[in-house]
C-alpha atoms as a PDB file:
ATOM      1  CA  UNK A   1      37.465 -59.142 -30.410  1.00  0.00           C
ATOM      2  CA  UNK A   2      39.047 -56.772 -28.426  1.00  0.00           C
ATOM      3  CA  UNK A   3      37.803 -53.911 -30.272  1.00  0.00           C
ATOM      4  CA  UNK A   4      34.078 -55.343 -29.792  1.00  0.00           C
ATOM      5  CA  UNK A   5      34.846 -55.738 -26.125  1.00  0.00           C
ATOM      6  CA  UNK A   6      35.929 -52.198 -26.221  1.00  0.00           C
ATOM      7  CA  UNK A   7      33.052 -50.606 -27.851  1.00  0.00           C
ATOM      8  CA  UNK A   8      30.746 -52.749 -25.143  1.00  0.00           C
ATOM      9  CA  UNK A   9      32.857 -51.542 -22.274  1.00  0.00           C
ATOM     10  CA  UNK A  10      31.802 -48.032 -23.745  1.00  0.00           C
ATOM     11  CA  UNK A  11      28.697 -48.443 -24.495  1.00  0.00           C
ATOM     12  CA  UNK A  12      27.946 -49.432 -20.748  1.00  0.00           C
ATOM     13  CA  UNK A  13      30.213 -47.048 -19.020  1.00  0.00           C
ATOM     14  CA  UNK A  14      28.208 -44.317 -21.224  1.00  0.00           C
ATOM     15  CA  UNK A  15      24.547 -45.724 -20.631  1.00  0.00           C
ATOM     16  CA  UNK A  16      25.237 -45.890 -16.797  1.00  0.00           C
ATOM     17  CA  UNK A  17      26.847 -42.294 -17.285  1.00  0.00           C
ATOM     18  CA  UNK A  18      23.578 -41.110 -18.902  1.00  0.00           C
ATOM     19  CA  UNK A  19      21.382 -43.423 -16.427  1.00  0.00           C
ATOM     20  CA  UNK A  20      23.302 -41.548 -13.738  1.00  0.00           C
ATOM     21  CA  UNK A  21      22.763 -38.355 -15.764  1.00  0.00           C
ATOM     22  CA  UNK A  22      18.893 -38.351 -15.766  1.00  0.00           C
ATOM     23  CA  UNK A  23      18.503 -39.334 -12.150  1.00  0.00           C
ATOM     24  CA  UNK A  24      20.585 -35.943 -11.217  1.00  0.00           C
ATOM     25  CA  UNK A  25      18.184 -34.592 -13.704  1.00  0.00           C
ATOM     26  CA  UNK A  26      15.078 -35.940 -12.195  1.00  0.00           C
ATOM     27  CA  UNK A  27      16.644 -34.776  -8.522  1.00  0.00           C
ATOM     28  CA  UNK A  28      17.276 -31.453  -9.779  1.00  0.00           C
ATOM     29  CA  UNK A  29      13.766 -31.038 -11.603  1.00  0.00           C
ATOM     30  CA  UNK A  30      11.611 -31.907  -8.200  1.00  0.00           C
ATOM     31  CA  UNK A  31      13.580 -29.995  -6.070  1.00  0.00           C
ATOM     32  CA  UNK A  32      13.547 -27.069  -8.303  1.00  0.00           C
ATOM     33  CA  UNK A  33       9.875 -27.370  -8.837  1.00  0.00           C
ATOM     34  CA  UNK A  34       9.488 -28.096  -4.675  1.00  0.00           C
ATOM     35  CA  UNK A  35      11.288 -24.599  -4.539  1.00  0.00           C
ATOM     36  CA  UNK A  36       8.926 -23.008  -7.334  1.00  0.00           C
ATOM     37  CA  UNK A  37       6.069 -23.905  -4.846  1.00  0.00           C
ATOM     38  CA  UNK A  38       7.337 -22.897  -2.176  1.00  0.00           C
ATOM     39  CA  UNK A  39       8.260 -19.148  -3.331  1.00  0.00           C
ATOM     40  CA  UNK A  40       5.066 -18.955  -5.163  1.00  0.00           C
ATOM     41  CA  UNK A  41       3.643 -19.603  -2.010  1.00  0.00           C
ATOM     42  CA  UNK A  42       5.270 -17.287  -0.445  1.00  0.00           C
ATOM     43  CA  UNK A  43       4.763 -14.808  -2.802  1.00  0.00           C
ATOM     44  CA  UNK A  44       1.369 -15.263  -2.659  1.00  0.00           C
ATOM     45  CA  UNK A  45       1.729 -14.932   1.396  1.00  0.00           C
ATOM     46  CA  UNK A  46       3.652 -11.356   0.977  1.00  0.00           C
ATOM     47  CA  UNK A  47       1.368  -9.885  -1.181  1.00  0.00           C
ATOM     48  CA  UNK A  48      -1.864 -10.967   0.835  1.00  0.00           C
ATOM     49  CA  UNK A  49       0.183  -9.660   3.701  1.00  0.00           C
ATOM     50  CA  UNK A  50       0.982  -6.606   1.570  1.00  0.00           C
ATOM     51  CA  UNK A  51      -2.619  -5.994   0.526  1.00  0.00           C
ATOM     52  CA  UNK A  52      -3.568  -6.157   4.454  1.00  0.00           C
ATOM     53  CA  UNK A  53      -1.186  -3.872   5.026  1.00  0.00           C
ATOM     54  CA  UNK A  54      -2.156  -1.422   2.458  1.00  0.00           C
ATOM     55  CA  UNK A  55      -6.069  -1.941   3.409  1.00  0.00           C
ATOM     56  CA  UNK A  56      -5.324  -0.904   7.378  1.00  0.00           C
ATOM     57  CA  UNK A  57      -3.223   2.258   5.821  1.00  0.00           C
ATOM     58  CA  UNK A  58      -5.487   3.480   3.445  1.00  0.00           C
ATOM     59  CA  UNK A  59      -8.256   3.421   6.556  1.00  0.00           C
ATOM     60  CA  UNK A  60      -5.951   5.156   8.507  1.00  0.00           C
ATOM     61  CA  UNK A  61      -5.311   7.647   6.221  1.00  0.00           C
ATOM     62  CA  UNK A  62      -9.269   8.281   5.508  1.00  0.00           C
ATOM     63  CA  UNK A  63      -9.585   8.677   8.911  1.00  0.00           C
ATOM     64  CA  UNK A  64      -7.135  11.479   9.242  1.00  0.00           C
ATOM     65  CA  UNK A  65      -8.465  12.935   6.334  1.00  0.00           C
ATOM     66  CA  UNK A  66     -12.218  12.615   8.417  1.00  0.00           C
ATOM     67  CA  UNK A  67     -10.452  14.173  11.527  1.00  0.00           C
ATOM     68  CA  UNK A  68      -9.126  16.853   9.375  1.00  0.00           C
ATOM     69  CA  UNK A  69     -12.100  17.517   7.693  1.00  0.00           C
ATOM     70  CA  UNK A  70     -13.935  18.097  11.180  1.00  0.00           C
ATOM     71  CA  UNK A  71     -11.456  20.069  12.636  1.00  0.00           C
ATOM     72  CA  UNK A  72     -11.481  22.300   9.661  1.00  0.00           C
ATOM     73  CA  UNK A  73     -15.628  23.093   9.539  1.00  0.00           C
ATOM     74  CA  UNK A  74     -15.284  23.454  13.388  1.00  0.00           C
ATOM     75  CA  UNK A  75     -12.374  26.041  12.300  1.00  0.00           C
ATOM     76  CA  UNK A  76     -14.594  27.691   9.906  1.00  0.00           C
ATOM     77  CA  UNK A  77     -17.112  27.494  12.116  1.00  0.00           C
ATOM     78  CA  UNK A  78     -16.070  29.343  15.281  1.00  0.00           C
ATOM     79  CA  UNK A  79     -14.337  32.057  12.684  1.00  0.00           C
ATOM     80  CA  UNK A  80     -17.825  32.643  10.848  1.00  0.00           C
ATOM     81  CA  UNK A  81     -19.468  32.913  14.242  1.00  0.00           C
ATOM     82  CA  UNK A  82     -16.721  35.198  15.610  1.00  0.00           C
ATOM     83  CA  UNK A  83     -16.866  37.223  12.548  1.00  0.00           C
ATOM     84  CA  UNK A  84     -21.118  37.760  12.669  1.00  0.00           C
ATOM     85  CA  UNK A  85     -20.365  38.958  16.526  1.00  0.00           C
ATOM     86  CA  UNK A  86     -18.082  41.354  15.749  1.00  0.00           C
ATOM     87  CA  UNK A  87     -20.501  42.640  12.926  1.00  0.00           C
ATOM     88  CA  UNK A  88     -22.649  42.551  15.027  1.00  0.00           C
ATOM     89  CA  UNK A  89     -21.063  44.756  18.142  1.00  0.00           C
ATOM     90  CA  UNK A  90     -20.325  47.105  15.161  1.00  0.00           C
ATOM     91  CA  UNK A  91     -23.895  47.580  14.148  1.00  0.00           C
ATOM     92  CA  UNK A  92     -24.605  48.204  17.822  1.00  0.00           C
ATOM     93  CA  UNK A  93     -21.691  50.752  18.083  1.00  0.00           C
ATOM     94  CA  UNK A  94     -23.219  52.346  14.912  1.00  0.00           C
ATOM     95  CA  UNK A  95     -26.762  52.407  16.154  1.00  0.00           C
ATOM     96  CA  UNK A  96     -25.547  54.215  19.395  1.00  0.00           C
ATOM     97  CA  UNK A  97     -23.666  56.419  17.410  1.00  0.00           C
ATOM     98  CA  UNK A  98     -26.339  57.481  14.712  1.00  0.00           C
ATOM     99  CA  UNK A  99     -28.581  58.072  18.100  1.00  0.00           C
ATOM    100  CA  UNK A 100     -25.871  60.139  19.453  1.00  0.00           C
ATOM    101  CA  UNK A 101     -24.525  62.195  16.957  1.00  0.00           C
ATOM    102  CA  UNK A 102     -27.396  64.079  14.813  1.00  0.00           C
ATOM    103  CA  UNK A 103     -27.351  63.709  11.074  1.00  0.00           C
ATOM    104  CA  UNK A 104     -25.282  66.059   9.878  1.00  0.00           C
ATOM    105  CA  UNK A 105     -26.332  65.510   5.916  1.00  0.00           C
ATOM    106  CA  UNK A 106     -29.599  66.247   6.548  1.00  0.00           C
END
């Protein structure tokens, strides 16, 4: 008798240990998966913000790259146009020259 009162004893003590057991478990399990969402949420919030980010830089950058781009053909530019005066004040200089000077070759 004793020994079947025994064995009930432990059969309850363990089902309310494993009763107790599986409602931790169930706690646990929603507020991991509450936690899941909420960094995959989040995650999905950075890299939207991330993307945003990296959109607005990559604009910025072409538009240096634009700015650069016209600085450098107004650079080329104002050389090429300095550089066809200059050939051309020499062509004058040479005209006045070959007026001046007869041709001694000849």
């Amino acid at each position: 008798e004793r020994l079947k009162r025994a064995q009930l004893q432990l059969v309850e003590t363990l089902s309310l240990e494993l009763t107790a057991g599986l409602e931790t478990l169930k706690h646990c399990t929603t507020h991991v998966t509450t936690c899941t969402q909420r960094a995959e949420k989040g995650l999905a919030g950075l890299k939207a913000n991330a993307e945003a980010k990296r959109t607005e830089i990559k604009a910025h950058v072409d538009a240096i790259r634009a700015v650069m781009a016209q600085k450098e053909a107004a650079a080329v530019e104002l050389i090429e146009s300095t550089s066809k005066a200059r050939v051309s004040r020499l062509e004058a200089q040479v005209s006045v020259c070959d007026k001046a000077i007869p041709d001694v070759t000849a």
